[in-house]
N, C-alpha and C. Protein backbone atom coordinates (compact mmCIF):
# COMPACT_ATOMS: atom_id res chain seq x y z
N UNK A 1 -18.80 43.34 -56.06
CA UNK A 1 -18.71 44.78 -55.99
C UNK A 1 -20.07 45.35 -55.58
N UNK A 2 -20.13 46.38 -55.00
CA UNK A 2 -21.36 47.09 -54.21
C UNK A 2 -21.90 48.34 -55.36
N UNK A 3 -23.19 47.68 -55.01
CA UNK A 3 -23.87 49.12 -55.71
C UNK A 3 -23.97 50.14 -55.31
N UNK A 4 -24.40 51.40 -56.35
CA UNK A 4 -24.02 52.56 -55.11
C UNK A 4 -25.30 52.88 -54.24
N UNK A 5 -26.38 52.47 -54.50
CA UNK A 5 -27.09 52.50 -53.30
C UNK A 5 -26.71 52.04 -51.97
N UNK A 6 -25.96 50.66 -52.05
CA UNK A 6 -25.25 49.79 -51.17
C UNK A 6 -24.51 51.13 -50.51
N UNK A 7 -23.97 52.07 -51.13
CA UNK A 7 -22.78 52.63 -50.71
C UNK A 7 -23.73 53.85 -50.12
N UNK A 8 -24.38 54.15 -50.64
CA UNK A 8 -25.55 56.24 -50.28
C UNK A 8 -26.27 55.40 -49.31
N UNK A 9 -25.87 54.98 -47.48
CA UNK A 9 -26.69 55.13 -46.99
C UNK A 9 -26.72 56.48 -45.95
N UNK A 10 -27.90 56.63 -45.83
CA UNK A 10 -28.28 57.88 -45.51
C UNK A 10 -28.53 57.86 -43.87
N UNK A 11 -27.86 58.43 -42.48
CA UNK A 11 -28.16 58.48 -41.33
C UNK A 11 -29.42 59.17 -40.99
N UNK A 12 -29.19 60.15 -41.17
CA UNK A 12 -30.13 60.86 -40.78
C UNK A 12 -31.34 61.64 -42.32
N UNK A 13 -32.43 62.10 -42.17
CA UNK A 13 -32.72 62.92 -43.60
C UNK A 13 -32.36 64.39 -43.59
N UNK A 14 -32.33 64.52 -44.77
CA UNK A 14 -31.90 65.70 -45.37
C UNK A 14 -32.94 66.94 -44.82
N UNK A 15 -32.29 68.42 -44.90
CA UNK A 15 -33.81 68.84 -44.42
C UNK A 15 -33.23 70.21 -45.18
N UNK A 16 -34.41 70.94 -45.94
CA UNK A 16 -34.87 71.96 -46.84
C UNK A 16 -35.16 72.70 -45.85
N UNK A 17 -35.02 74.00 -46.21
CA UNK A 17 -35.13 75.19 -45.33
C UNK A 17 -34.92 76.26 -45.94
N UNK A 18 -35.46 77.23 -45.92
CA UNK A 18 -34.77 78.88 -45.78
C UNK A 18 -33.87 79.34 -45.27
N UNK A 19 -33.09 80.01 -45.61
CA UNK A 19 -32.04 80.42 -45.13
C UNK A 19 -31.68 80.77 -43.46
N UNK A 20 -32.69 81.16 -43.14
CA UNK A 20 -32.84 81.80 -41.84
C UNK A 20 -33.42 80.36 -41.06
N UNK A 21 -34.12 79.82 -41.33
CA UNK A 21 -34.43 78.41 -40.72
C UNK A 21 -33.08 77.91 -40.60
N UNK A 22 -32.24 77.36 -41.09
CA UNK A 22 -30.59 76.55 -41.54
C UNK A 22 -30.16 77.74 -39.99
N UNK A 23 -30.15 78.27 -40.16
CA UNK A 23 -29.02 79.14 -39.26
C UNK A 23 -29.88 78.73 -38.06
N UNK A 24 -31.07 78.62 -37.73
CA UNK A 24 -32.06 78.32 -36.42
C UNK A 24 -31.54 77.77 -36.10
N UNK A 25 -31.37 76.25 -36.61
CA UNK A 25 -31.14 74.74 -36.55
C UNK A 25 -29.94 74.57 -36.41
N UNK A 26 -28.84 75.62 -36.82
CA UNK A 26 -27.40 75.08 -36.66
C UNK A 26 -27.71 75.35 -35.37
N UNK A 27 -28.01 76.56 -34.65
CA UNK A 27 -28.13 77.28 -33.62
C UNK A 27 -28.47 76.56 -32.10
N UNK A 28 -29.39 76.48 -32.78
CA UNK A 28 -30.07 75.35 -31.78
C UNK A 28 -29.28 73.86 -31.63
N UNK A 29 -28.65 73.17 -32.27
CA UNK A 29 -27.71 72.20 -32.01
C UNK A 29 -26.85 72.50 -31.25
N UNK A 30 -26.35 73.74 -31.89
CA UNK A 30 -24.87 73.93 -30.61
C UNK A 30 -25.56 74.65 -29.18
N UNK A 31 -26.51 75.17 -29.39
CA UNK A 31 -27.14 75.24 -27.99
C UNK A 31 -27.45 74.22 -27.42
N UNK A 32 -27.55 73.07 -27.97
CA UNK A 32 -27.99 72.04 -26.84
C UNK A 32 -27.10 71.29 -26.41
N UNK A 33 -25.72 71.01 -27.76
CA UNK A 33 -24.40 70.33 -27.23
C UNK A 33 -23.82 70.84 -26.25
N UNK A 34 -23.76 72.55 -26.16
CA UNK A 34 -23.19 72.92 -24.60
C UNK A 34 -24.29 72.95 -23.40
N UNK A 35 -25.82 72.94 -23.47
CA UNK A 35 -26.41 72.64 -22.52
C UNK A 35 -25.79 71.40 -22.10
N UNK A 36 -25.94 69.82 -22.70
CA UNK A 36 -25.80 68.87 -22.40
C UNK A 36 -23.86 68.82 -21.43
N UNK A 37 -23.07 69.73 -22.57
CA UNK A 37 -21.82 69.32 -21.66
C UNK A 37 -21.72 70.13 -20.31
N UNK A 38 -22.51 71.27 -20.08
CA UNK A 38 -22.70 71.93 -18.67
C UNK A 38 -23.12 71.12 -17.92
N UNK A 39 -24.31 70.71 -18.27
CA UNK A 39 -25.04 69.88 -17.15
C UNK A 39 -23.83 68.64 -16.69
N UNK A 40 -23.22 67.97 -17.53
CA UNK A 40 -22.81 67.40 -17.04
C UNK A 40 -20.91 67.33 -16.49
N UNK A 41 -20.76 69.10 -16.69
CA UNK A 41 -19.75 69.78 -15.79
C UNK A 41 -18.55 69.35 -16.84
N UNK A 42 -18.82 68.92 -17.76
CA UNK A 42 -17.13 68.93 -19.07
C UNK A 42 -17.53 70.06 -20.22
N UNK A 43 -17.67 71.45 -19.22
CA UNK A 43 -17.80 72.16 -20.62
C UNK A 43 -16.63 72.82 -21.16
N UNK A 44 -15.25 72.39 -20.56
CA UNK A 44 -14.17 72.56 -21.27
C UNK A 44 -13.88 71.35 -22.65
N UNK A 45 -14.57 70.76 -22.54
CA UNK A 45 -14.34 69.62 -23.92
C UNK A 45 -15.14 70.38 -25.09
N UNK A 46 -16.38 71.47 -24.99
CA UNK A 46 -16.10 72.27 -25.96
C UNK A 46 -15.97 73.72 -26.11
N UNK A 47 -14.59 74.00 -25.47
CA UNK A 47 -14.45 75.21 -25.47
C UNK A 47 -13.79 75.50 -26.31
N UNK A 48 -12.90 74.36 -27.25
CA UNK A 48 -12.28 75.05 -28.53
C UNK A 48 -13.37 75.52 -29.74
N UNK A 49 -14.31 74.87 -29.62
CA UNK A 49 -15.38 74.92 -30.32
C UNK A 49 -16.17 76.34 -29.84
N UNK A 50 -16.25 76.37 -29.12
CA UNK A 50 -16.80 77.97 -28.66
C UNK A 50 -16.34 79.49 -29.12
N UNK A 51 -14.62 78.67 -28.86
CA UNK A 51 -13.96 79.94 -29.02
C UNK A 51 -13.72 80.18 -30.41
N UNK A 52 -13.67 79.45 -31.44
CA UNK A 52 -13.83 79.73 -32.90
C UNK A 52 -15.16 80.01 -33.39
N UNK A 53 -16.60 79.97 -32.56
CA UNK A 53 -17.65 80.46 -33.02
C UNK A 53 -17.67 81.83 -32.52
N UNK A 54 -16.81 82.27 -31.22
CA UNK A 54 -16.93 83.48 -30.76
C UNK A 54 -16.64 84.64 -31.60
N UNK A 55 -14.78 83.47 -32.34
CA UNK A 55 -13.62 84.74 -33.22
C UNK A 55 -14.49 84.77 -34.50
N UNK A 56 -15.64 83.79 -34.88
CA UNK A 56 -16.47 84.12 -36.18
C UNK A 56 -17.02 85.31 -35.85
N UNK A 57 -17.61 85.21 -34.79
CA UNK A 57 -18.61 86.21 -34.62
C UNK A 57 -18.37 87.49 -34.45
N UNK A 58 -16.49 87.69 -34.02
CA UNK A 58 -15.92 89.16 -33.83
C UNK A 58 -15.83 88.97 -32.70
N UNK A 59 -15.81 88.16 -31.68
CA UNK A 59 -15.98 88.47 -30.20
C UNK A 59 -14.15 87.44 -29.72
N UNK A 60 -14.04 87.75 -28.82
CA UNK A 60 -12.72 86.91 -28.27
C UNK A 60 -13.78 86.02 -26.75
N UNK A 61 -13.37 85.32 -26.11
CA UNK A 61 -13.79 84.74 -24.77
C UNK A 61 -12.54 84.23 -24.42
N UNK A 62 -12.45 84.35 -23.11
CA UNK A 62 -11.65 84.00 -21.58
C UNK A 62 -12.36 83.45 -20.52
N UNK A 63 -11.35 82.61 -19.76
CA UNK A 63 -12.27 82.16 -18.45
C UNK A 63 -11.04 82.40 -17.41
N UNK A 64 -9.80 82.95 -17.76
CA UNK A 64 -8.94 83.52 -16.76
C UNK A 64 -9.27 84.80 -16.28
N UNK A 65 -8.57 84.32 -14.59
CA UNK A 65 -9.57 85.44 -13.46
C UNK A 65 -11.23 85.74 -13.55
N UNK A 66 -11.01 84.47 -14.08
CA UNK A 66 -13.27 84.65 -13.73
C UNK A 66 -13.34 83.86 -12.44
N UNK A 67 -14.82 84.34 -12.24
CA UNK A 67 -15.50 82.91 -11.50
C UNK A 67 -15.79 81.61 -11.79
N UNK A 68 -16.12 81.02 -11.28
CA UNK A 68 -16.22 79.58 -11.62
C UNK A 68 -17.67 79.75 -12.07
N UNK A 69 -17.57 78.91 -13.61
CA UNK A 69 -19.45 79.10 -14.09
C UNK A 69 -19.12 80.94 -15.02
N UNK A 70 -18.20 81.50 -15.21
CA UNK A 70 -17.87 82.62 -15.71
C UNK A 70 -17.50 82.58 -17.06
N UNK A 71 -17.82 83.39 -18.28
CA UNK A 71 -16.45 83.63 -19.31
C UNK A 71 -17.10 84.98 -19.27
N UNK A 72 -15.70 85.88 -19.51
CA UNK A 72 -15.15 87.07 -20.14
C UNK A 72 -15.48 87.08 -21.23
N UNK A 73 -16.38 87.95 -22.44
CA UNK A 73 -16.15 88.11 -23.77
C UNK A 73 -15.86 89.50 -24.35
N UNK A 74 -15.21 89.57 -25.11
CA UNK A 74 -14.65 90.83 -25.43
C UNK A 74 -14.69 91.29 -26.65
N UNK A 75 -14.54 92.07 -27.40
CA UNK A 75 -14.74 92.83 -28.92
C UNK A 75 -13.00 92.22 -29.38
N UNK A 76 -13.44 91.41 -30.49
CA UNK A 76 -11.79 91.33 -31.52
C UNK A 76 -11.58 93.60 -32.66
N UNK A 77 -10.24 93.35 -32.19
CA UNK A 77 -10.19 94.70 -32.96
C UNK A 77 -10.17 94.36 -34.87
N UNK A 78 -11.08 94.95 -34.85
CA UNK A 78 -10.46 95.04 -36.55
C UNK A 78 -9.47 96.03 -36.95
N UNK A 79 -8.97 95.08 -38.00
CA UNK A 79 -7.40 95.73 -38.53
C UNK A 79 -7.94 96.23 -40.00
């Protein structure tokens, strides 16, 4: 049977922050996961991911009748 150290291994370290730091850092990750999928032209692989950070944020996004390299973003109505 495994100890639980055996079992807590750790990938990456943990990281302490302020509140406002944590939100930087989420920030900055997903800024670079869609840099990386632009550059390499699959930035529909995260557009479901986009579009649920958009409806967090109050905003809706579209890419129908845009340009290519385009999104539409728009105000969600509150009810």
């Amino acid at each position: 049977m495994k100890k639980f150290k055996e079992f807590r291994q750790v990938d990456e370290a943990p990281y302490v922050a302020n509140d406002m730091e944590i939100v930087r850092s989420i920030l900055k990750k997903l800024e670079d996961d869609f840099t990386k999928l632009s550059l390499k032209k699959q930035l529909e692989k995260g557009w479901p991911k986009l579009q649920m950070i958009a409806k967090a944020a109050g905003y809706g996004i579209s890419k129908t009748k845009q340009q290519d390299g385009r999104t539409y973003r728009y105000d969600l109505k509150k009810w």
